[in-house]
C-alpha atoms as a PDB file:
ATOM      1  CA  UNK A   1      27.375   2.539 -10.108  1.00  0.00           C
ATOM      2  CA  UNK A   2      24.510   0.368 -11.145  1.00  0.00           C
ATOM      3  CA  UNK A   3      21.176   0.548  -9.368  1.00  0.00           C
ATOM      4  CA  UNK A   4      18.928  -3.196  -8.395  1.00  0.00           C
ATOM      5  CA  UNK A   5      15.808  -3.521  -7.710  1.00  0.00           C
ATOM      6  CA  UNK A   6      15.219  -6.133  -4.556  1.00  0.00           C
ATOM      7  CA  UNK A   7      11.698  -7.071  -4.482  1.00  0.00           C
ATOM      8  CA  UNK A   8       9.771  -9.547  -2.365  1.00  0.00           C
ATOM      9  CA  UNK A   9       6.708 -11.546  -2.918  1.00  0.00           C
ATOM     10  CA  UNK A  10       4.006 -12.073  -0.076  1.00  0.00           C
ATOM     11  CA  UNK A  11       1.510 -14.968  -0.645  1.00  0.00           C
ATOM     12  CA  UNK A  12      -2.171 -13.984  -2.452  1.00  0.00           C
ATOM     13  CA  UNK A  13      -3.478 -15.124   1.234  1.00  0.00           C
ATOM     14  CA  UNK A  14      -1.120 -12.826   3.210  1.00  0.00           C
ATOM     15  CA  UNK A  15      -1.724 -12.314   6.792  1.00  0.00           C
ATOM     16  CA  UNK A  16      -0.368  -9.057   8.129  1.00  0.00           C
ATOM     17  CA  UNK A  17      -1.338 -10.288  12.036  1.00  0.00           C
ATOM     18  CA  UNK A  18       1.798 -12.921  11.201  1.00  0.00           C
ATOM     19  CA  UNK A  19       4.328  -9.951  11.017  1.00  0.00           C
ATOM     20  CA  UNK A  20       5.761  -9.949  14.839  1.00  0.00           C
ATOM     21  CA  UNK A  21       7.597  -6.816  16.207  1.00  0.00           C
ATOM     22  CA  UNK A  22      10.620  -9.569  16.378  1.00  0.00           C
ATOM     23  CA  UNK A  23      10.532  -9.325  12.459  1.00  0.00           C
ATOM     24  CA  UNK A  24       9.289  -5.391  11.714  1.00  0.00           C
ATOM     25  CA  UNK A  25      12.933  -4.455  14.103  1.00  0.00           C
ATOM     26  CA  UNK A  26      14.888  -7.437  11.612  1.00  0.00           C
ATOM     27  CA  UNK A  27      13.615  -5.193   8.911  1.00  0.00           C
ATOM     28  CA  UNK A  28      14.352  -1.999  10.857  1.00  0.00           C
ATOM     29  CA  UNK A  29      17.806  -3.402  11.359  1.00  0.00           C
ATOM     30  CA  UNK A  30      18.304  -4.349   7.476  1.00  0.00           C
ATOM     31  CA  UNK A  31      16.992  -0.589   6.420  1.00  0.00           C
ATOM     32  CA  UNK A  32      19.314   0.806   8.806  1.00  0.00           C
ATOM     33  CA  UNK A  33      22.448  -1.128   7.977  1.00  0.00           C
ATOM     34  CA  UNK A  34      21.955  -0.708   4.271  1.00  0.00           C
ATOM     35  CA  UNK A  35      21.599   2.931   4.652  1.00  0.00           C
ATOM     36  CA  UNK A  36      24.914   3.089   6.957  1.00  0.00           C
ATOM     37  CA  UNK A  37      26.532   1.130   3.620  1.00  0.00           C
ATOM     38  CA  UNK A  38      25.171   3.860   1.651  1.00  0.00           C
ATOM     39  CA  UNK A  39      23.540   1.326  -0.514  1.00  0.00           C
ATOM     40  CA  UNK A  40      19.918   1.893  -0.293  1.00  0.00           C
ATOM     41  CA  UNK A  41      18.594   4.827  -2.084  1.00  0.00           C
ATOM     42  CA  UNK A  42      14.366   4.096  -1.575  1.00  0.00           C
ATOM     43  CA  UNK A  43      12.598   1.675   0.084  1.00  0.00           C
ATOM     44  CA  UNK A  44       8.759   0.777   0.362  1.00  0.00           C
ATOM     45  CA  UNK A  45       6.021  -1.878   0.907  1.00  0.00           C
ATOM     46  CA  UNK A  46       3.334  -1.311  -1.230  1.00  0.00           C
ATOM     47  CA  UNK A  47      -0.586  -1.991  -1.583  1.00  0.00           C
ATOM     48  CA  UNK A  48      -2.209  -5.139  -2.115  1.00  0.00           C
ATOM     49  CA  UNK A  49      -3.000  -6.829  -5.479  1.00  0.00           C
ATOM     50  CA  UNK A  50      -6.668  -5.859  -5.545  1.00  0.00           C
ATOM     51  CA  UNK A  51      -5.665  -2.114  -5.839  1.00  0.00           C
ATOM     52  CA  UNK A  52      -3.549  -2.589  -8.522  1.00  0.00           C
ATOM     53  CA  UNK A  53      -4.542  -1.749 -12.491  1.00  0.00           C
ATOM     54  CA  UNK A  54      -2.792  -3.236 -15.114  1.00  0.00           C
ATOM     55  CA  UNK A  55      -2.303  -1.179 -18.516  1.00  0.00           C
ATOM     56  CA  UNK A  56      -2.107  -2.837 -21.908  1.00  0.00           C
ATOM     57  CA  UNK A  57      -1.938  -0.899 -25.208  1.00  0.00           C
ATOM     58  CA  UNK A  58      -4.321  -2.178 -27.564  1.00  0.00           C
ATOM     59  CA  UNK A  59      -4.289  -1.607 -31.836  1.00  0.00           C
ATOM     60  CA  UNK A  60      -6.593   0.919 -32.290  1.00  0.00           C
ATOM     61  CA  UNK A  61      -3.940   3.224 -29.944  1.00  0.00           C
ATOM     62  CA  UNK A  62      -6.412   3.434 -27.341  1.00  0.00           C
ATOM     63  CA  UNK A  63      -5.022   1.697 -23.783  1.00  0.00           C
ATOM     64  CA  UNK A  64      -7.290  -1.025 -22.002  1.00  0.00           C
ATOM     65  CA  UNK A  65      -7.404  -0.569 -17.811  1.00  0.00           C
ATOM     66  CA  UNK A  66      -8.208  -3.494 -16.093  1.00  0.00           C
ATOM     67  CA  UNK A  67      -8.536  -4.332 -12.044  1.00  0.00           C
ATOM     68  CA  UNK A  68      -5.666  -6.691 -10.516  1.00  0.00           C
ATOM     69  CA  UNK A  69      -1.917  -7.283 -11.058  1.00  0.00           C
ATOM     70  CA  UNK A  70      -0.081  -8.178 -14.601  1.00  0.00           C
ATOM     71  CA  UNK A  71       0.590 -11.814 -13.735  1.00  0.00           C
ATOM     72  CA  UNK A  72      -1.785 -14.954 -13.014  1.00  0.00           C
ATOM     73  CA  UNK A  73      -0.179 -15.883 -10.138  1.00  0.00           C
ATOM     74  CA  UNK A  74      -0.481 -16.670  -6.042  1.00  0.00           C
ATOM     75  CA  UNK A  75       2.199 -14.276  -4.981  1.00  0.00           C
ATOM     76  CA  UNK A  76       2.405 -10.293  -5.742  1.00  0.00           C
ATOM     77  CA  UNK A  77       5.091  -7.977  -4.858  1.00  0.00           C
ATOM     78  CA  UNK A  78       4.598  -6.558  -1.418  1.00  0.00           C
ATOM     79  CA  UNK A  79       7.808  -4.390  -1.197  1.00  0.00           C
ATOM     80  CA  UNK A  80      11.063  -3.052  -2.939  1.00  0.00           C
ATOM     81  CA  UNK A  81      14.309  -1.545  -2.325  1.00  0.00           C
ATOM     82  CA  UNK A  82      16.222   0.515  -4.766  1.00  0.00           C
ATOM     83  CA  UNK A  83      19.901  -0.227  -4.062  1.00  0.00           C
ATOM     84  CA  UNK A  84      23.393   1.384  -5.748  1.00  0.00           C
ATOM     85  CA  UNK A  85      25.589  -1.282  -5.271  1.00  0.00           C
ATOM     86  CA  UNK A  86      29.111  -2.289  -7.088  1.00  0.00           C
ATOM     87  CA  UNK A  87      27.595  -5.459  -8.959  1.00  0.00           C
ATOM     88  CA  UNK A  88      25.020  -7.971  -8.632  1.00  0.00           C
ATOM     89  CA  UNK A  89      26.499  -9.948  -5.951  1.00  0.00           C
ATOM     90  CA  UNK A  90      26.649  -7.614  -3.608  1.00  0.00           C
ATOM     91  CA  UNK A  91      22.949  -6.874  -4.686  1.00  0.00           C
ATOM     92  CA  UNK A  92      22.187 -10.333  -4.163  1.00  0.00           C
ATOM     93  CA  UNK A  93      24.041 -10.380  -0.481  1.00  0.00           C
ATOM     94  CA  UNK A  94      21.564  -7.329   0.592  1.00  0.00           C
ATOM     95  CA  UNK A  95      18.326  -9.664  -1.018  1.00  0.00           C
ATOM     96  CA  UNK A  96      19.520 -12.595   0.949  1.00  0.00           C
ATOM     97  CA  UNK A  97      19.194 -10.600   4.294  1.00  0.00           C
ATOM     98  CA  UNK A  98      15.744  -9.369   3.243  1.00  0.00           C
ATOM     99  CA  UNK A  99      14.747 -12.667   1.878  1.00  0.00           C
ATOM    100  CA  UNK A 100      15.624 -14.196   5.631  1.00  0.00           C
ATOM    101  CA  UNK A 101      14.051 -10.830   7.425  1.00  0.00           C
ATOM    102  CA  UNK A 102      11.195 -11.011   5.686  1.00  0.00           C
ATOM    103  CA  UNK A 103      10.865 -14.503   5.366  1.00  0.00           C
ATOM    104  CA  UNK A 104       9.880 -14.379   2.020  1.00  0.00           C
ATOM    105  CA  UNK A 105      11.422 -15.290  -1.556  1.00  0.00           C
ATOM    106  CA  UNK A 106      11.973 -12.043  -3.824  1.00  0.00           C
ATOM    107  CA  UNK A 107      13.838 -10.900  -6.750  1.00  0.00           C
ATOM    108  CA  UNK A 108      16.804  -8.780  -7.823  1.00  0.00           C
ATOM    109  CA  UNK A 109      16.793  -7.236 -11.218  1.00  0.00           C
ATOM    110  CA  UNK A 110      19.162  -4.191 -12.396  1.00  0.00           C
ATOM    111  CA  UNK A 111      17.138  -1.016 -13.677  1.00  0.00           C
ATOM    112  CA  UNK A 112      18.059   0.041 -16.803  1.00  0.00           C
ATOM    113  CA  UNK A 113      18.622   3.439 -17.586  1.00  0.00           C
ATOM    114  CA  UNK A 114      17.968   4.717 -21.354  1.00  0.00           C
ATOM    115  CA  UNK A 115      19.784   8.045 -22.537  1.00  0.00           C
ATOM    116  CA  UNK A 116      17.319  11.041 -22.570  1.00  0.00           C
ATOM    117  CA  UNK A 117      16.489  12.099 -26.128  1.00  0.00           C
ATOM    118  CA  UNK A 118      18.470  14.882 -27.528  1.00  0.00           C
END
């Protein structure tokens, strides 16, 4: 069955004193009903922008390290879920829920799995 990615983006300017309990149980909630569905395999917030280090190979073979996220951009990802679900809609019906619990837009891409080498 394939696996998604859910992802949502907080605001560069993200206030975590705007999270109520109201909305950390919503989230609760959507954890527990997803893992009742058997559906979510991992789930995680994850650190701020200004923690991140972006990788880029450069032509001499050596790799270049810089501070910040990937992207120019006002939003970074502040959490993920890893879901097995039958297709993307029902990926897509599990992102709704944590786009309106999180209050939040996000993303839904399939991971790709490659063969291991033989």
């Amino acid at each position: 069955m394939p696996q998604y990615l859910v992802c949502n983006y907080m605001p560069d300017d993200f206030d975590p004193s705007t999270v109520t309990e109201a909305m950390i149980e919503q989230i609760h909630a959507l954890n527990r009903e997803m893992i009742a569905a058997g559906v979510r395999k991992f789930a995680c917030g994850i650190a701020p922008p200004a923690s991140a280090k972006t990788l880029r190979a450069q032509p001499d073979g050596k790799v270049l390290v810089t501070d910040g996220p990937f992207t120019e951009t006002k939003e970074h990802m502040g959490g993920f879920w890893i879901l097995e679900c039958a297709d993307m809609d029902e990926a897509l019906a599990w992102a709704k829920k944590g786009a309106i619990f999180c209050d939040v837009p996000g993303e839904v891409r399939e991971l790709v799995f490659y063969p291991a080498p033989e």
